[in-house]
N, C-alpha and C. Protein backbone atom coordinates (compact mmCIF):
# COMPACT_ATOMS: atom_id res chain seq x y z
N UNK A 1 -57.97 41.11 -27.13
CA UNK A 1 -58.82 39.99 -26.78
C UNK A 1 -60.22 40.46 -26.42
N UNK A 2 -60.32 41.70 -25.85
CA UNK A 2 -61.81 42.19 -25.22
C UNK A 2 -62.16 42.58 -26.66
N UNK A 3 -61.92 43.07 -26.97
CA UNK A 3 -62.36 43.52 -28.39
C UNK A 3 -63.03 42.19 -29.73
N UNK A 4 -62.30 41.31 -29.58
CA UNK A 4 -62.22 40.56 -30.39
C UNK A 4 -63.90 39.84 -29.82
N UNK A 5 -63.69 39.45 -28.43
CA UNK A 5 -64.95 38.77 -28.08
C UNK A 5 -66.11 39.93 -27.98
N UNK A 6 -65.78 41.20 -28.06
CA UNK A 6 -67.31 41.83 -27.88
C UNK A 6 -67.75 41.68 -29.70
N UNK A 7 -66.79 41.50 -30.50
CA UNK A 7 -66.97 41.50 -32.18
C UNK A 7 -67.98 39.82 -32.04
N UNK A 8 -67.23 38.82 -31.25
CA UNK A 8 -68.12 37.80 -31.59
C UNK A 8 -69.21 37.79 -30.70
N UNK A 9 -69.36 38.51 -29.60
CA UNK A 9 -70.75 38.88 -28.81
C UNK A 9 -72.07 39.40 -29.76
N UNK A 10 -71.54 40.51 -30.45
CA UNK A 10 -72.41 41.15 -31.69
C UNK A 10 -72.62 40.81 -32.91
N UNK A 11 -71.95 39.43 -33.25
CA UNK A 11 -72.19 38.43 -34.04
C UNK A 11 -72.90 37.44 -33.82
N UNK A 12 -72.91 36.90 -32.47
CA UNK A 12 -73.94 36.00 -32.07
C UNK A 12 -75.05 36.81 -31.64
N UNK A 13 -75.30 37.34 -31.10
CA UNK A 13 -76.45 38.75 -31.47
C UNK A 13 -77.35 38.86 -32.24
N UNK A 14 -76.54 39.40 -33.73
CA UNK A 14 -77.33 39.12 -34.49
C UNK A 14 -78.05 38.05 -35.32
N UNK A 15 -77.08 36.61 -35.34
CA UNK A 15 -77.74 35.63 -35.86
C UNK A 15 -78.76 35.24 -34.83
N UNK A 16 -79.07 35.53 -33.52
CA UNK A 16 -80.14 35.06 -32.98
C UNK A 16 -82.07 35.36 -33.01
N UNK A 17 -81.29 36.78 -33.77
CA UNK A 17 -82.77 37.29 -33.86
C UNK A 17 -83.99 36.99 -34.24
N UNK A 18 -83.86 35.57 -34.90
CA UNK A 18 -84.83 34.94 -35.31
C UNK A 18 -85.59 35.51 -36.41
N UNK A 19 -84.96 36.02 -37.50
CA UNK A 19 -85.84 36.49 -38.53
C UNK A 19 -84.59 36.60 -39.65
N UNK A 20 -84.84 36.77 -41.02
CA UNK A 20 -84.25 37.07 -42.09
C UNK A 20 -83.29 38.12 -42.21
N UNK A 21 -81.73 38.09 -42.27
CA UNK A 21 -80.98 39.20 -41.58
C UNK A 21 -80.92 40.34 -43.28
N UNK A 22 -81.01 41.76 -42.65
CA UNK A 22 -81.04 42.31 -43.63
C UNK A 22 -79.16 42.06 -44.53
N UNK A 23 -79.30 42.83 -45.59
CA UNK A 23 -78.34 42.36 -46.50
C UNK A 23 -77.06 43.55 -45.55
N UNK A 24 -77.24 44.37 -44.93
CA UNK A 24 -75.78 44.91 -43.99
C UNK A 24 -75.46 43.93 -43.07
N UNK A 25 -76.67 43.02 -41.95
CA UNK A 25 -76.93 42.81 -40.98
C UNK A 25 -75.68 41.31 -41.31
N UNK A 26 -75.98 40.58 -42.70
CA UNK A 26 -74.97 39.47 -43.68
C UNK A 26 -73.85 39.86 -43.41
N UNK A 27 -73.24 41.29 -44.11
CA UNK A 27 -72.26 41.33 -44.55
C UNK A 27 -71.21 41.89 -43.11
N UNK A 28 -72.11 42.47 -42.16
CA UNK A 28 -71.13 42.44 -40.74
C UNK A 28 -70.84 41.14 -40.05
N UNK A 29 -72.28 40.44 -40.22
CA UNK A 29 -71.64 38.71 -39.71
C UNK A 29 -70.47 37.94 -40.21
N UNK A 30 -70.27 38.20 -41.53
CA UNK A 30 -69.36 38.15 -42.58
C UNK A 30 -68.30 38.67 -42.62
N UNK A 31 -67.70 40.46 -42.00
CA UNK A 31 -66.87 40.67 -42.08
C UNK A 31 -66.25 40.29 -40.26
N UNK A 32 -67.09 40.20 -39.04
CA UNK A 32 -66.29 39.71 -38.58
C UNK A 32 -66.17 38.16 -38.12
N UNK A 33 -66.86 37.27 -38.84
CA UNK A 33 -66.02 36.10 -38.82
C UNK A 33 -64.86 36.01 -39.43
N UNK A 34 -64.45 36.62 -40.54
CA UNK A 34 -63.64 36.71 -41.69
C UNK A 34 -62.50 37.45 -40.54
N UNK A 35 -62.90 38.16 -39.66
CA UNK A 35 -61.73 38.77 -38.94
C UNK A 35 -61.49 37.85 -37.55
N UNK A 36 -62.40 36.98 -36.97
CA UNK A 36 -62.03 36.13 -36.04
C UNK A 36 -61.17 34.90 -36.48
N UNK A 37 -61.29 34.46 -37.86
CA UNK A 37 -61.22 33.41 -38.40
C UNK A 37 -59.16 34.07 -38.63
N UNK A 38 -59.03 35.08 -39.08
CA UNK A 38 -57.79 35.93 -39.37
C UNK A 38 -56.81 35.72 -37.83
N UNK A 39 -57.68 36.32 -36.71
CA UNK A 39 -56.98 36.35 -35.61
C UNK A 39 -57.01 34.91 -34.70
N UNK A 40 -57.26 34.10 -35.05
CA UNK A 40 -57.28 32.79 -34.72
C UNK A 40 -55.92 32.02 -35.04
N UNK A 41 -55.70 32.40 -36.69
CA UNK A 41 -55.05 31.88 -37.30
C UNK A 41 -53.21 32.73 -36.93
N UNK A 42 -53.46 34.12 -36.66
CA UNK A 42 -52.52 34.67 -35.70
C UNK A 42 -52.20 33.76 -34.82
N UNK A 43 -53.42 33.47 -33.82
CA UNK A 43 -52.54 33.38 -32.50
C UNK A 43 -52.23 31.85 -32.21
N UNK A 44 -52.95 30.95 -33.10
CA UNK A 44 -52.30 29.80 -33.47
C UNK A 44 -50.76 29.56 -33.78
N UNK A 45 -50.52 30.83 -34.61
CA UNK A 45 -48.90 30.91 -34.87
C UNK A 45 -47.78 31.90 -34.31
N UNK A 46 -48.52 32.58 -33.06
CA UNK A 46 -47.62 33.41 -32.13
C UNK A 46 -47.23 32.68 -30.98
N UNK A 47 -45.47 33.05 -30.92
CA UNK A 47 -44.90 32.53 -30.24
C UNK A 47 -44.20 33.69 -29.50
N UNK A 48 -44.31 33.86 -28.06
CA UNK A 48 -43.17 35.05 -27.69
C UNK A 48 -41.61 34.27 -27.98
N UNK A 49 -40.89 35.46 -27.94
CA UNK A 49 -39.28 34.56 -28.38
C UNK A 49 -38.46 36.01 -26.99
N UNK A 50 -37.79 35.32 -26.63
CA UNK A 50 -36.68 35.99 -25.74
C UNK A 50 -36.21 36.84 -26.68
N UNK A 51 -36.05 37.86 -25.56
CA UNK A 51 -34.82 38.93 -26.29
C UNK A 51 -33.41 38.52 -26.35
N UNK A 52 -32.66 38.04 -25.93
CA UNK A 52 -31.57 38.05 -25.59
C UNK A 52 -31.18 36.85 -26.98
N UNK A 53 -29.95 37.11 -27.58
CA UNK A 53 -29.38 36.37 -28.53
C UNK A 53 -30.40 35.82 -29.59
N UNK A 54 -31.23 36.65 -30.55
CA UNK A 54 -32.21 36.88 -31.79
C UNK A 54 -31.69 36.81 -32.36
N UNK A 55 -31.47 35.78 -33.62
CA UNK A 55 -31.39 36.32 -35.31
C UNK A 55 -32.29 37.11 -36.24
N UNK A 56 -31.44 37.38 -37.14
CA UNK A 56 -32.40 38.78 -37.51
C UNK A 56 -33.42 37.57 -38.30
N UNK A 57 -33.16 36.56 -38.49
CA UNK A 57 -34.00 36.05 -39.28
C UNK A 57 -35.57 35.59 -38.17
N UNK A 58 -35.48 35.78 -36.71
CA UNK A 58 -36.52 35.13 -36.14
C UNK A 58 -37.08 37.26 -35.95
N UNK A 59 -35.86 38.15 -35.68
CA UNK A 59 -36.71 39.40 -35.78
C UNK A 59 -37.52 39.47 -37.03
N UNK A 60 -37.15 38.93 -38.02
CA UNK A 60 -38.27 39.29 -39.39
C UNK A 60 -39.34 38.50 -38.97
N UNK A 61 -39.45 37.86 -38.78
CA UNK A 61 -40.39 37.18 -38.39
C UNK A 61 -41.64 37.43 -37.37
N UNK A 62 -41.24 37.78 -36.23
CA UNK A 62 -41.38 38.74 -35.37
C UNK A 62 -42.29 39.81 -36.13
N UNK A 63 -41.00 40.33 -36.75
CA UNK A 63 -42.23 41.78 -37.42
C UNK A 63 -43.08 41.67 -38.32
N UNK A 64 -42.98 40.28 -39.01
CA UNK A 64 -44.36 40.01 -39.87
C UNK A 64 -45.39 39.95 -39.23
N UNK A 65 -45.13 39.33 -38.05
CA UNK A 65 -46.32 38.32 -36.80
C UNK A 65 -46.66 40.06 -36.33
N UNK A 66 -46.02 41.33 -36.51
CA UNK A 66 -46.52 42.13 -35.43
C UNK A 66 -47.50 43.10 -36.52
N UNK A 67 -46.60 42.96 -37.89
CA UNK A 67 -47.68 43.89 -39.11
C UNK A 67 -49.19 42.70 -38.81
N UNK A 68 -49.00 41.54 -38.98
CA UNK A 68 -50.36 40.87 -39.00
C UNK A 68 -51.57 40.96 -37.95
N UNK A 69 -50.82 41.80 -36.80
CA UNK A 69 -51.76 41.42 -35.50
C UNK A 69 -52.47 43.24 -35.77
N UNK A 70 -50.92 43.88 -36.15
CA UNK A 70 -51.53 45.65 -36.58
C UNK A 70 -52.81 45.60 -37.59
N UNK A 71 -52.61 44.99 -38.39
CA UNK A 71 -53.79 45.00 -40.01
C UNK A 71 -54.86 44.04 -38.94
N UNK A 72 -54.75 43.13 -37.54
CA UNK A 72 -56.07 42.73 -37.50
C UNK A 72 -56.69 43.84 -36.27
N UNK A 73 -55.84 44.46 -35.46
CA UNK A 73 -56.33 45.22 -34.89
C UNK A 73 -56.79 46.56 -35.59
N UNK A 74 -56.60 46.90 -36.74
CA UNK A 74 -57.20 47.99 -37.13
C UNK A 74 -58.08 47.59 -37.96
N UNK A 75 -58.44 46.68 -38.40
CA UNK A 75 -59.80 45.97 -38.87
C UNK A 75 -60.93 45.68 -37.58
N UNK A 76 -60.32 45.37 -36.61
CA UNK A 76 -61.45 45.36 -35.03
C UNK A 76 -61.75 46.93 -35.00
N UNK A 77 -61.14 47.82 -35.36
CA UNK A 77 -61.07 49.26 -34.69
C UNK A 77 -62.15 49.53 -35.72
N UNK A 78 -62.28 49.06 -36.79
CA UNK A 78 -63.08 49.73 -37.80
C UNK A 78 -64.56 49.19 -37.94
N UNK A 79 -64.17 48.20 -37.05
CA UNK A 79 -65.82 47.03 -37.13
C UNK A 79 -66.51 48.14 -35.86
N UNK A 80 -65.82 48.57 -35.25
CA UNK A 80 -66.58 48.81 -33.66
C UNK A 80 -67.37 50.20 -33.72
């Protein structure tokens, strides 16, 4: 979560500068909305689930929801 808001801190940042953003200055505004817009859509659809009496069908599930949050946290790791 700290991570995520210092990504949209340095996004609102730069669109404020009041001048014509260079063509990197685009494509970081770009890659992390594209990654807030990703982890939004995560946590819209995360649910904790009890341990106790799981089907494997809500553990798959589970581990999709946990590869999706891994691929967005190592996309934050790479913006920073």
């Amino acid at each position: 979560m700290v991570a995520m808001e210092h990504l949209e801190q340095e996004r609102n940042q730069i669109n404020v500068q009041g001048r014509a953003l260079a063509a990197a200055e685009r494509q970081r505004v770009a890659d992390i909305e594209d990654l807030l817009t990703q982890y939004a859509r995560f946590e819209d659809g995360f649910e904790p689930v009890a341990t106790n009496r799981i089907s494997q069908k809500e553990v798959e599930r589970q581990r999709t929801s946990l590869e999706r949050i891994r691929a967005v946290w190592e996309r934050v790791q790479a913006l920073e």
